[in-house]
Protein backbone atom coordinates (compact mmCIF):
# COMPACT_ATOMS: atom_id res chain seq x y z
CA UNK A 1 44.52 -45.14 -9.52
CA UNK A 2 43.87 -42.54 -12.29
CA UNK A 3 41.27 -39.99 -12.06
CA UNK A 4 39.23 -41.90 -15.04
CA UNK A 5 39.38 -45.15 -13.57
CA UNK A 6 38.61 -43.44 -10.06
CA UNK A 7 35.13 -42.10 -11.46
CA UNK A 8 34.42 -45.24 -13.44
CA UNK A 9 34.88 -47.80 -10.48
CA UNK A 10 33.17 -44.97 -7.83
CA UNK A 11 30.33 -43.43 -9.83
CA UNK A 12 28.58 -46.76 -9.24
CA UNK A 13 28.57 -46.79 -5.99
CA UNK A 14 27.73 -43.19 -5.62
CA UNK A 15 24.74 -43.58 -7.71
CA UNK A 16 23.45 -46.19 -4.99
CA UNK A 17 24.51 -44.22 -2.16
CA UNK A 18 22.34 -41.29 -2.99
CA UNK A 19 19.26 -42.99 -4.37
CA UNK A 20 19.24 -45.21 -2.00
CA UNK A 21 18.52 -43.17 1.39
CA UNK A 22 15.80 -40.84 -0.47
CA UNK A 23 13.87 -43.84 -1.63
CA UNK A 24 14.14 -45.57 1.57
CA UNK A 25 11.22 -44.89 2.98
CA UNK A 26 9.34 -47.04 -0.28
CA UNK A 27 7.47 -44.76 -2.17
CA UNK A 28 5.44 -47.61 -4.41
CA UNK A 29 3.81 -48.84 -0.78
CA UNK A 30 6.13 -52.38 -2.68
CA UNK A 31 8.04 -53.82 0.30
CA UNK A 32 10.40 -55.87 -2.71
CA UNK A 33 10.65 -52.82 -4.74
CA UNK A 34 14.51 -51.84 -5.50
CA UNK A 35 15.54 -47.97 -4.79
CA UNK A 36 15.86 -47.44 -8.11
CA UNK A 37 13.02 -49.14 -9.05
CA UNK A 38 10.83 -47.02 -6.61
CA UNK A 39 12.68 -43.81 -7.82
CA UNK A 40 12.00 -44.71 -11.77
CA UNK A 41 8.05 -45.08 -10.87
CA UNK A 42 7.66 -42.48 -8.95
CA UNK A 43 9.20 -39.45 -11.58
CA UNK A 44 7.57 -41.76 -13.95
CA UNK A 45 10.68 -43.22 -16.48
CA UNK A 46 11.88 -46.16 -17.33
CA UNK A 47 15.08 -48.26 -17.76
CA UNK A 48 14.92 -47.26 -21.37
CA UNK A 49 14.93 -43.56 -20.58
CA UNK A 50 18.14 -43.79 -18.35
CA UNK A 51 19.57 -45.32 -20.85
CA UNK A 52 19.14 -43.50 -23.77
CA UNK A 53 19.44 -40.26 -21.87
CA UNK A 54 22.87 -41.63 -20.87
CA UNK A 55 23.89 -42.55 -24.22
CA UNK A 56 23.13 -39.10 -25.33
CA UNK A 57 24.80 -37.24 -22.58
CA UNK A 58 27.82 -39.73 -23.58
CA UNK A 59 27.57 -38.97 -27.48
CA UNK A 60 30.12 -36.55 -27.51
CA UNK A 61 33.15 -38.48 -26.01
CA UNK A 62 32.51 -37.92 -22.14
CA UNK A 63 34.02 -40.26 -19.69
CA UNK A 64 31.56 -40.81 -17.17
CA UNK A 65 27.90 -39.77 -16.58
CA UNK A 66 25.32 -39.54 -14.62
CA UNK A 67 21.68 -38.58 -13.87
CA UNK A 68 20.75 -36.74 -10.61
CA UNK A 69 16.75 -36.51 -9.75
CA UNK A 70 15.03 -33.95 -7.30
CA UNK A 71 11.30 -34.37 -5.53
CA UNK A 72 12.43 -32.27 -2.22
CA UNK A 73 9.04 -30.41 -0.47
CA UNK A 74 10.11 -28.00 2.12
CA UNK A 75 7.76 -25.93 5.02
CA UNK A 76 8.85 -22.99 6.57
CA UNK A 77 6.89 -21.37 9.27
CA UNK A 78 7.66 -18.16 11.80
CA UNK A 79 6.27 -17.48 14.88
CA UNK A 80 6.28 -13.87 16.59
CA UNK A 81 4.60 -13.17 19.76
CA UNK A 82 3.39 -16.72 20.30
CA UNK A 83 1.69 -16.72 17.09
CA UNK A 84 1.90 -17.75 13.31
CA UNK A 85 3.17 -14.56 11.33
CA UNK A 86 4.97 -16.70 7.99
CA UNK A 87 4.53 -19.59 6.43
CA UNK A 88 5.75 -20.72 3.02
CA UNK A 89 6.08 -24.35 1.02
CA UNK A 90 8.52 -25.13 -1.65
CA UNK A 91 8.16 -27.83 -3.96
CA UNK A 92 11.84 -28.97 -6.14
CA UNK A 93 11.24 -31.21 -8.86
CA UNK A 94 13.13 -31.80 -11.92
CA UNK A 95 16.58 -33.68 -13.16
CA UNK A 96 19.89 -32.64 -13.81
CA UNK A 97 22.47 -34.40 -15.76
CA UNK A 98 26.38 -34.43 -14.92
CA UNK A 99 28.91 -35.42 -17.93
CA UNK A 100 32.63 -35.45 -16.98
CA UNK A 101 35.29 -35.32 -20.25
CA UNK A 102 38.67 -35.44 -19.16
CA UNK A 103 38.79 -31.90 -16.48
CA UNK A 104 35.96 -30.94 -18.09
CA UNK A 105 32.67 -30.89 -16.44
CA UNK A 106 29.26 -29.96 -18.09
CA UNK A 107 25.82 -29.56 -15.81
CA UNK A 108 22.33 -28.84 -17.50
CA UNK A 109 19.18 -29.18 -15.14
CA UNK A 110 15.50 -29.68 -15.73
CA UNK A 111 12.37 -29.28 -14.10
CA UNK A 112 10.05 -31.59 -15.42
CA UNK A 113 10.74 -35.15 -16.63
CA UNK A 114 10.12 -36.09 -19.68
CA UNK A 115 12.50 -37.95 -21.76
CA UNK A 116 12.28 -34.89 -24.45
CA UNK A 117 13.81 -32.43 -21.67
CA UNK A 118 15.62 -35.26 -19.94
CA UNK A 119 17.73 -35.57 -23.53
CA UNK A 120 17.66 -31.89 -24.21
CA UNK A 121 19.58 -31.61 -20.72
CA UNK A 122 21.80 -34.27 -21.73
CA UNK A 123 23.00 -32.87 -24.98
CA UNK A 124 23.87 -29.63 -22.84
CA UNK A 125 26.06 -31.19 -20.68
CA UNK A 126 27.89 -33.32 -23.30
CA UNK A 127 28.35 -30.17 -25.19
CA UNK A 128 29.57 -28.48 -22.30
CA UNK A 129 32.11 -31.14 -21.55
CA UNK A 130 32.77 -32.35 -24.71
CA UNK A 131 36.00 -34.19 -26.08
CA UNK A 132 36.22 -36.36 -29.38
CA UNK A 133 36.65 -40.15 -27.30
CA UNK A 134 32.83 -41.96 -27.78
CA UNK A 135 32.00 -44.20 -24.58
CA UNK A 136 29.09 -46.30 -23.92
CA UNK A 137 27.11 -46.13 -20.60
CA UNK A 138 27.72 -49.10 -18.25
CA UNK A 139 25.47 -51.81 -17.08
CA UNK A 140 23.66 -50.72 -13.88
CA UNK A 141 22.06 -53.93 -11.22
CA UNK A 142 19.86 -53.00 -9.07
CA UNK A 143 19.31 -55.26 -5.47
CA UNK A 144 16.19 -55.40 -3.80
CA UNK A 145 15.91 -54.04 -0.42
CA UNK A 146 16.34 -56.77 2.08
CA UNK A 147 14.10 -54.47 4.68
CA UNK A 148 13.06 -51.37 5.30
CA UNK A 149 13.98 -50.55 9.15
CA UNK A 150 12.66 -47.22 9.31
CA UNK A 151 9.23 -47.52 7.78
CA UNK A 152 7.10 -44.13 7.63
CA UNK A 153 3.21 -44.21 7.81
CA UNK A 154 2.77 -40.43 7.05
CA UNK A 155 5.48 -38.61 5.03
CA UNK A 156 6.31 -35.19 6.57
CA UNK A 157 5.23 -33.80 3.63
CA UNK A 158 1.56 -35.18 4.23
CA UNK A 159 0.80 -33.40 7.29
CA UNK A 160 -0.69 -30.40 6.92
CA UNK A 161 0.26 -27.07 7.68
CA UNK A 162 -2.55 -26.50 10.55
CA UNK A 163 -1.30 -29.93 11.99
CA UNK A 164 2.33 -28.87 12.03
CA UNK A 165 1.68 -25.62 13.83
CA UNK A 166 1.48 -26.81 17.22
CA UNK A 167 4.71 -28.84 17.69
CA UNK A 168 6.04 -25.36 16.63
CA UNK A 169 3.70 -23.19 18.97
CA UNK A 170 5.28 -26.28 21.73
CA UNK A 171 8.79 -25.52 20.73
CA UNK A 172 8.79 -21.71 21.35
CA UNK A 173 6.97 -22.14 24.43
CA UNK A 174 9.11 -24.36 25.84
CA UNK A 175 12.09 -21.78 24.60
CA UNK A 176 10.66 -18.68 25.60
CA UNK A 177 10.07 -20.82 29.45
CA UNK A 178 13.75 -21.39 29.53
CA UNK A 179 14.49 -17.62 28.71
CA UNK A 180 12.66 -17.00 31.56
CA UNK A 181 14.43 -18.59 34.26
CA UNK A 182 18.12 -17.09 33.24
């Protein structure tokens, strides 16, 4: 198998297999919702927007692509001397597009979603990879989830800090008791 016909048969598949462990967990609270479906709602789009913002990152002759979205919250907090001394949060949010031409690869990322930046990135990464072939975007299904094994009642990222600070405190402890004993 070619490298084309590689990326169109697996990009499918890929898609799935990275929206579908992030949206897992069922963001809409909708225990028939679809991945996708889930993912859409929550950076607020529609099937409309992928598909017009893959048309446009296809416009200039690119053979395959595809639409990568980022909600990611990340905690970080340091302990010295048995006590809080840092703590930081980090919130990534935004979009990036990926259009493949031939060896060519373009990348343009975004961070907010709206379908005026989500087409602005997509022109920059057809221009980036362009060629002079025109390809449409293929159909995409989407499959409900049969069920959700794993089911979380508070996302990690809806604890609070001051709630989070003693499982650490308990960690170092328990560290700083083994260092003891050597």
């Amino acid at each position: 198998m070619d490298r084309r016909n590689f990326i169109r048969t697996g990009g499918l598949a890929l898609a799935g297999a990275v929206a579908a462990p992030t949206f897992a967990s069922d963001l809409t609270g909708n225990k028939e919702a679809a991945p996708v479906s889930s993912a859409m709602q929550h950076f607020g789009i529609t099937h409309a927007d992928v598909r017009k913002t893959l048309t446009v990152a296809l416009e200039k002759g690119g053979d395959y692509a595809d639409l990568f979205f980022e909600h990611t919250f990340t905690n970080s907090v340091a302990l010295q001397d048995g006590a809080v001394n840092r703590s930081n949060s980090n919130i990534d949010f935004g979009m990036g597009v990926r259009v493949l031409s031939g060896d060519q690869t373009g990348y343009a990322y975004i961070e907010n979603v709206t379908l005026e930046e989500m087409l602005k990135a997509a022109r920059t990464a057809a221009r980036i990879a362009s060629s002079s072939v025109k390809t449409k975007p293929v159909s995409l299904t989407e499959r409900p989830l049969k069920a959700n094994c794993y089911a979380i009642s508070t996302p990690w990222e809806g604890v609070a800090l001051k709630e989070k600070t003693p499982y650490l405190q308990k960690l170092n402890d328990k560290i700083f008791a083994l260092d003891k004993r050597v």
